[in-house]
N, C-alpha and C. Protein backbone atom coordinates (compact mmCIF):
# COMPACT_ATOMS: atom_id res chain seq x y z
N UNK A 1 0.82 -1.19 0.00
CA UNK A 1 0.00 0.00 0.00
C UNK A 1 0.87 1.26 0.00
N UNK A 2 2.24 1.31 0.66
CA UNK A 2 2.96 2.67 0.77
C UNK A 2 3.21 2.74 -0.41
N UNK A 3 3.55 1.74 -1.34
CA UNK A 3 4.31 2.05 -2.52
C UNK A 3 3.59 2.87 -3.33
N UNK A 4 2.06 2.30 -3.52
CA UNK A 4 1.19 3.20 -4.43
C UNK A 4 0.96 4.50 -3.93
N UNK A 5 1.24 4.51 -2.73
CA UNK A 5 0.69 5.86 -2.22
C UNK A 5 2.05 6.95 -2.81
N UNK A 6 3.28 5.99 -2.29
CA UNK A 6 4.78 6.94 -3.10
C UNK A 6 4.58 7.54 -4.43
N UNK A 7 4.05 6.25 -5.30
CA UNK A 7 4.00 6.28 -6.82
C UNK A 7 3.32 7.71 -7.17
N UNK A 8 1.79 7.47 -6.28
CA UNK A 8 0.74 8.82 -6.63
C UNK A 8 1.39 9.67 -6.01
N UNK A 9 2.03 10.25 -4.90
CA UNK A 9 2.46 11.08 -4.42
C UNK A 9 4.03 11.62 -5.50
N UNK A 10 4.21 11.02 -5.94
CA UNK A 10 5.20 11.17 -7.12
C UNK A 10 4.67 11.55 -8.46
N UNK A 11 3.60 11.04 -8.69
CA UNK A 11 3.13 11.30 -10.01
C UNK A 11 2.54 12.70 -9.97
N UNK A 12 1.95 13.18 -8.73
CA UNK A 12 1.12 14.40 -8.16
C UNK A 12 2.52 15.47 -8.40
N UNK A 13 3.22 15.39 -7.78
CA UNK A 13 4.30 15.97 -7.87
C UNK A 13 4.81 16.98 -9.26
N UNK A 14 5.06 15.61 -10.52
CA UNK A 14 5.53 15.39 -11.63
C UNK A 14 4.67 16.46 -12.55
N UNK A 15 3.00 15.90 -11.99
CA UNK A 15 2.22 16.78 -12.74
C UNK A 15 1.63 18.21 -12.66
N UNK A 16 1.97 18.47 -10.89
CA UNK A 16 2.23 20.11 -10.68
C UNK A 16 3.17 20.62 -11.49
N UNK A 17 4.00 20.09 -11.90
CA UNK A 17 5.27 20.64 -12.83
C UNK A 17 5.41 20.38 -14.24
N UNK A 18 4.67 19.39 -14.43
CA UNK A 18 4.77 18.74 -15.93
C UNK A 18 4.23 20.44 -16.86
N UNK A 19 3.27 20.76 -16.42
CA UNK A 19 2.09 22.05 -17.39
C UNK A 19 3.50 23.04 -17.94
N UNK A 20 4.42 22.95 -17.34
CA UNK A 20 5.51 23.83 -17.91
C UNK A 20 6.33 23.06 -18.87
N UNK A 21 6.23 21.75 -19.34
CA UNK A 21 7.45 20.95 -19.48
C UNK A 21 7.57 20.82 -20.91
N UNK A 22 6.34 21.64 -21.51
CA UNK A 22 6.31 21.44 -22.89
C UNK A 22 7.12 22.06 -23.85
N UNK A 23 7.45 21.01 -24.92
CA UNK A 23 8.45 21.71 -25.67
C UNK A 23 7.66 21.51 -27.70
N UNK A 24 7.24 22.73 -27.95
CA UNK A 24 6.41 22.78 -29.48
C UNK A 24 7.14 22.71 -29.89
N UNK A 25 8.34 23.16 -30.08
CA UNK A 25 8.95 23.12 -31.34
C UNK A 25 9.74 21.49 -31.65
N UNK A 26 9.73 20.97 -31.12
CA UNK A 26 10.34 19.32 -31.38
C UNK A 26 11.36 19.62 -31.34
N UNK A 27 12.11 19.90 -30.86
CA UNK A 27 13.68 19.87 -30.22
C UNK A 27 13.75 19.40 -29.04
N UNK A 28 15.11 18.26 -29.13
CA UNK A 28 15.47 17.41 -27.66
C UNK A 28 15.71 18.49 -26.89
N UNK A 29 15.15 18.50 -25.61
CA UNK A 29 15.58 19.69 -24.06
C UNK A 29 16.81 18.92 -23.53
N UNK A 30 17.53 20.14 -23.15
CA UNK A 30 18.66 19.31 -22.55
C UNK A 30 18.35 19.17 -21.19
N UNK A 31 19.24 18.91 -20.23
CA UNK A 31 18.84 18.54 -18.92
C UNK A 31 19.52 20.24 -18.05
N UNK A 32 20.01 20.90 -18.76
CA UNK A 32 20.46 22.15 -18.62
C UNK A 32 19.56 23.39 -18.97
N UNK A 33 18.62 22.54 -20.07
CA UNK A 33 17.89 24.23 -19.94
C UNK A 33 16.27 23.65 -19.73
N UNK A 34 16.64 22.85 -18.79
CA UNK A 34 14.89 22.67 -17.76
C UNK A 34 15.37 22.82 -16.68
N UNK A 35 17.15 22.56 -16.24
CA UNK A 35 16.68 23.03 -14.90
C UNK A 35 16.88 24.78 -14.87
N UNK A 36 17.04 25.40 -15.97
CA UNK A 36 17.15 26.76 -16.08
C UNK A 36 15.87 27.52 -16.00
N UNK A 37 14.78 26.88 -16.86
CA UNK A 37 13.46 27.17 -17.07
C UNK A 37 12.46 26.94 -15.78
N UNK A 38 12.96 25.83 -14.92
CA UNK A 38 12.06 24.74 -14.42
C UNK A 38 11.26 24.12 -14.32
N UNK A 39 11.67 23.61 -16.26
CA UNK A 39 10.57 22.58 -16.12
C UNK A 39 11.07 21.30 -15.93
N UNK A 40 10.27 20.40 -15.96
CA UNK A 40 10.48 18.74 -15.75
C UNK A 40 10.64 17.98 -17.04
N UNK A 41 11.86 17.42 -17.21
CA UNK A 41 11.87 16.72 -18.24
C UNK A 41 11.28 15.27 -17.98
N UNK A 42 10.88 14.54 -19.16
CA UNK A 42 9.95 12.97 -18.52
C UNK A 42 10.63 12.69 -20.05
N UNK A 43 10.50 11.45 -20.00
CA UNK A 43 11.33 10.66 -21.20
C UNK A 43 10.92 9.27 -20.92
N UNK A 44 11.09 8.52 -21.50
CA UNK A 44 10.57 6.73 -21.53
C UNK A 44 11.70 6.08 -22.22
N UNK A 45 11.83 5.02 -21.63
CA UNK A 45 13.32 3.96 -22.55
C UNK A 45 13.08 2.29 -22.44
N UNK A 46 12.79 2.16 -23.71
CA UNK A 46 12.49 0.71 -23.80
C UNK A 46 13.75 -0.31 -23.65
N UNK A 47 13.27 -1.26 -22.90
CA UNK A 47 14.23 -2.07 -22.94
C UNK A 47 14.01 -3.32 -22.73
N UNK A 48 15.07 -4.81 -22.89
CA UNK A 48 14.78 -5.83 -23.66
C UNK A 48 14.59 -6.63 -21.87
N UNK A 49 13.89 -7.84 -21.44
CA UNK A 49 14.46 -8.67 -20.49
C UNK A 49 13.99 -10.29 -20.97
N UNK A 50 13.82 -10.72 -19.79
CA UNK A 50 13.94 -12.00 -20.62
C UNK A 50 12.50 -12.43 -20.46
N UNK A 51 11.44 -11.83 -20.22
CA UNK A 51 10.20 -12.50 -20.44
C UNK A 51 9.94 -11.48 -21.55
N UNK A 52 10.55 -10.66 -22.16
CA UNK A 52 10.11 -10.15 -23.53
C UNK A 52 10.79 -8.52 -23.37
N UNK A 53 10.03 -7.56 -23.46
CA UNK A 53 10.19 -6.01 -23.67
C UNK A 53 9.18 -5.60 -22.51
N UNK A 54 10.27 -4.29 -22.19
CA UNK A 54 9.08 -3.34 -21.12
C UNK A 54 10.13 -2.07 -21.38
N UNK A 55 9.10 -0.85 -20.36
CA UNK A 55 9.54 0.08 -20.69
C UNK A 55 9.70 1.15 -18.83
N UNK A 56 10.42 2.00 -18.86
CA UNK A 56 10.61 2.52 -18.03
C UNK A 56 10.09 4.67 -18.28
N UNK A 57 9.81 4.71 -17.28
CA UNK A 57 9.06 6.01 -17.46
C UNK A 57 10.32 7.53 -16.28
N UNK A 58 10.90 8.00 -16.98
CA UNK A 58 11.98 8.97 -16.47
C UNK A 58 11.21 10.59 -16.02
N UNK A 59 11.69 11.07 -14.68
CA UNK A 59 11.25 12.45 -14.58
C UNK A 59 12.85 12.72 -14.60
N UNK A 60 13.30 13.83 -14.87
CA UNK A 60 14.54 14.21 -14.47
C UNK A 60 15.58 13.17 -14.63
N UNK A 61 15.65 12.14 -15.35
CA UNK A 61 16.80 11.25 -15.50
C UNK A 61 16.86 10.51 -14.22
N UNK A 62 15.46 10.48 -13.52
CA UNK A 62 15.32 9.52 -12.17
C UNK A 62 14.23 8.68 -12.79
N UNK A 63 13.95 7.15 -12.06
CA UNK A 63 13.32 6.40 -12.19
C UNK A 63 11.53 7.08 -11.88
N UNK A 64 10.86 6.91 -12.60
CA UNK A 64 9.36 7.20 -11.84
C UNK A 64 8.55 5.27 -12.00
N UNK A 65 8.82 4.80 -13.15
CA UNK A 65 7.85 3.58 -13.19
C UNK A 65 8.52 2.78 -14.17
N UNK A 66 8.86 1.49 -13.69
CA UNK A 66 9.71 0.54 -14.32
C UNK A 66 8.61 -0.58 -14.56
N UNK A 67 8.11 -0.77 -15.63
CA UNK A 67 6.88 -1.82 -16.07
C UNK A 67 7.83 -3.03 -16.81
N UNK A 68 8.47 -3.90 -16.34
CA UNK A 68 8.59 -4.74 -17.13
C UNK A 68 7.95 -6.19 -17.20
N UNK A 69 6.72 -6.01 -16.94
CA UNK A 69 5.61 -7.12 -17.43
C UNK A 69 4.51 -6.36 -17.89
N UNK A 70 3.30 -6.98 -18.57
CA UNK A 70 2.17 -6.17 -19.07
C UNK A 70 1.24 -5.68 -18.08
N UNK A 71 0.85 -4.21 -17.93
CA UNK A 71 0.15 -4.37 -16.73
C UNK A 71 -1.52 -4.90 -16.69
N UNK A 72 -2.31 -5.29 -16.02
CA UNK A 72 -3.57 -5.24 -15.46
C UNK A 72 -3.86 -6.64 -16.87
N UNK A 73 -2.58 -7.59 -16.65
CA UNK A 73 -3.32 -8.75 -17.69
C UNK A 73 -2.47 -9.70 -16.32
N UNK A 74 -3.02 -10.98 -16.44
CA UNK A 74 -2.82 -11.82 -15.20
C UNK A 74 -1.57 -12.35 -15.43
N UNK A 75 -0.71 -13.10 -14.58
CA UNK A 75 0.51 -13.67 -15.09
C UNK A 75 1.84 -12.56 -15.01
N UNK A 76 2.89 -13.31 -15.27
CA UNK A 76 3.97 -12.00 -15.39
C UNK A 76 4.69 -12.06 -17.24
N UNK A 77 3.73 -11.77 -18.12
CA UNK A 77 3.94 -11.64 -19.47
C UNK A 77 5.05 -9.94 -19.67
N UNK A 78 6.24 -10.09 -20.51
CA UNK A 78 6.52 -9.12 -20.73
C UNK A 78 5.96 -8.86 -22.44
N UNK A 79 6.03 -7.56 -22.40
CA UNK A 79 5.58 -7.26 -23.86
C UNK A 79 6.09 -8.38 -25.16
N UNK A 80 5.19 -8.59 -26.31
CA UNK A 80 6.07 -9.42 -27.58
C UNK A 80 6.93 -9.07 -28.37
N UNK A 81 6.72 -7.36 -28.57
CA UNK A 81 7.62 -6.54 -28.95
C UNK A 81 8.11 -5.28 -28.61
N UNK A 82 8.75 -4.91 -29.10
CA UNK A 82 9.56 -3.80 -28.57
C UNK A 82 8.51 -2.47 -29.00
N UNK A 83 7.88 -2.99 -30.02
CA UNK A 83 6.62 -2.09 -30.76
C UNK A 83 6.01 -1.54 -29.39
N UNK A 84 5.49 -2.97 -29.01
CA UNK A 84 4.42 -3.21 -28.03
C UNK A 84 4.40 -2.12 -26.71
N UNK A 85 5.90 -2.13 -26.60
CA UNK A 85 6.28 -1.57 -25.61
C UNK A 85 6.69 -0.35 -25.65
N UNK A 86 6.59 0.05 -26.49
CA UNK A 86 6.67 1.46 -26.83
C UNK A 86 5.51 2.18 -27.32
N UNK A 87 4.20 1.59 -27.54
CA UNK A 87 3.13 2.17 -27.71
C UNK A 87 2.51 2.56 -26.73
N UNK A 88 2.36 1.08 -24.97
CA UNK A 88 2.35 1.52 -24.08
C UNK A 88 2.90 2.70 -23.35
N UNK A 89 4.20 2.85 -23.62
CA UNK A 89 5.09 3.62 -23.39
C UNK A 89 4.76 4.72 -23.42
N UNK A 90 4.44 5.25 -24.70
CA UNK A 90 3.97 6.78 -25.21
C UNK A 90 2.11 6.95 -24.70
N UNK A 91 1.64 5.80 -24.53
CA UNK A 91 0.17 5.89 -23.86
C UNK A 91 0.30 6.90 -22.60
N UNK A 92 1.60 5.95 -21.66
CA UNK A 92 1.57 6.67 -20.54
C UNK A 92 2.22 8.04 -20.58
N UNK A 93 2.85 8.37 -21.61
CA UNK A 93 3.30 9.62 -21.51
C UNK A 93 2.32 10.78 -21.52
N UNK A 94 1.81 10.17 -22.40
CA UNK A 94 0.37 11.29 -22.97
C UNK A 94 -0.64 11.45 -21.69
N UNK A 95 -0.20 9.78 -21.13
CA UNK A 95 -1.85 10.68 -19.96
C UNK A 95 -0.84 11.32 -18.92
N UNK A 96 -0.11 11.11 -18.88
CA UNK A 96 1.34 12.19 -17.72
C UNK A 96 0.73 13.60 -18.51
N UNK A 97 1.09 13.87 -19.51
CA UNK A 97 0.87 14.89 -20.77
C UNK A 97 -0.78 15.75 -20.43
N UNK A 98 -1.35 14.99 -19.95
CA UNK A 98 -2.31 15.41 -20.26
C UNK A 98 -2.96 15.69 -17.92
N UNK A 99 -2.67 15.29 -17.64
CA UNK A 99 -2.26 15.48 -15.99
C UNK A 99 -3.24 14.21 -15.35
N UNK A 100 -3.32 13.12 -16.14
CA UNK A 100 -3.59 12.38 -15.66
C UNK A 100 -3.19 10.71 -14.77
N UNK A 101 -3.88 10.29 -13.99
CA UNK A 101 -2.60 9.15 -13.75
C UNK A 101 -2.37 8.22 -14.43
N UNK A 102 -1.03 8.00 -14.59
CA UNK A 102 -0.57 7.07 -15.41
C UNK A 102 -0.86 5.12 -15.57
N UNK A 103 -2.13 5.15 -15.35
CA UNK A 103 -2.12 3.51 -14.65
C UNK A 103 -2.96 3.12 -16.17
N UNK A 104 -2.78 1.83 -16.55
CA UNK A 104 -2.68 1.41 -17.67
C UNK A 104 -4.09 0.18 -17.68
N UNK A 105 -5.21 0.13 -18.08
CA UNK A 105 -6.69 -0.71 -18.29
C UNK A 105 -6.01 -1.62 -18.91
N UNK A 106 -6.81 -3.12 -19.02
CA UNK A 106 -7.11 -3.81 -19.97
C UNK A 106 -7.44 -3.33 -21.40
N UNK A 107 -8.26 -2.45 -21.13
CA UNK A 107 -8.90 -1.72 -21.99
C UNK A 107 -8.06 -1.04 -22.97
N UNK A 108 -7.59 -0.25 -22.16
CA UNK A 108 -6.48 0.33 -23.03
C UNK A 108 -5.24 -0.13 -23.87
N UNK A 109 -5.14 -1.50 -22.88
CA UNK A 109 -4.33 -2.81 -23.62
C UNK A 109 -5.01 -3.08 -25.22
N UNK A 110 -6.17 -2.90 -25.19
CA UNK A 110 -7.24 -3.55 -26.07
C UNK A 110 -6.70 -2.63 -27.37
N UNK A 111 -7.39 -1.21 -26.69
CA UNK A 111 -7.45 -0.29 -27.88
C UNK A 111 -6.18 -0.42 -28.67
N UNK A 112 -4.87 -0.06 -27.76
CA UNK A 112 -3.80 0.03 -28.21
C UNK A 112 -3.06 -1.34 -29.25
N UNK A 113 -3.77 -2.34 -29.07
CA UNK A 113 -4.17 -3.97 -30.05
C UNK A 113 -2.67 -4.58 -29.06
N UNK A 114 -2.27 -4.56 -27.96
CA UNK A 114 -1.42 -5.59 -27.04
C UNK A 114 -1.89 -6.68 -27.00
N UNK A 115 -3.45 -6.59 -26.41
CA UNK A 115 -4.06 -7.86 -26.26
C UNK A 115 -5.26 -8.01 -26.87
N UNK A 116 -5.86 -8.50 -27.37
CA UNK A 116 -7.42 -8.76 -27.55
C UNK A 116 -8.28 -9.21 -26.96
């Protein structure tokens, strides 16, 4: 139970600060001119293990959420592809993006075609 409470208390955090973090013009931010600005940089990095692909979710070049199994499907399945895991990936960015919490449905498994 503390952990989720850390997680939300982290994500709450992320997203008081995220509303500044945007960058329109599509240029990589460096880690030098957010902490100049102060905004929060967030970034995602897929990576390989041995029950398949998962992905990790970055505020500041610190850990926020290390998913390496699929979430809210039973079992400990990691993603089939690296695709897979990077669609999730950018799911959760967008609802970070958008100031919502980052927790991941079946459903959304669905839409996104992970699982059927």
């Amino acid at each position: 139970m503390k952990k989720y409470i850390l997680i939300y208390f982290g994500f709450f955090i992320a997203a008081s600060f995220f509303s500044a973090c945007g960058n329109d013009d599509g240029q990589k931010v460096t880690k030098e001119e957010t902490a100049k600005t102060g905004k929060v940089l967030i970034d995602a990095s897929i990576f390989k293990t041995d029950k398949g692909w998962g992905y990790s979710i970055l505020i500041d070049d610190k850990l926020f959420i290390r998913q390496d199994i699929i979430p809210a499907v039973e079992g400990n399945q990691g993603f089939a592809t690296k695709e897979d895991a990077t669609k999730v990936a950018k799911f959760v960015l967008q609802k970070i993006d958008n100031k919502q919490k980052p927790i991941v449905t079946k459903e959304d498994l669905k839409q996104l075609g992970i699982i059927q």
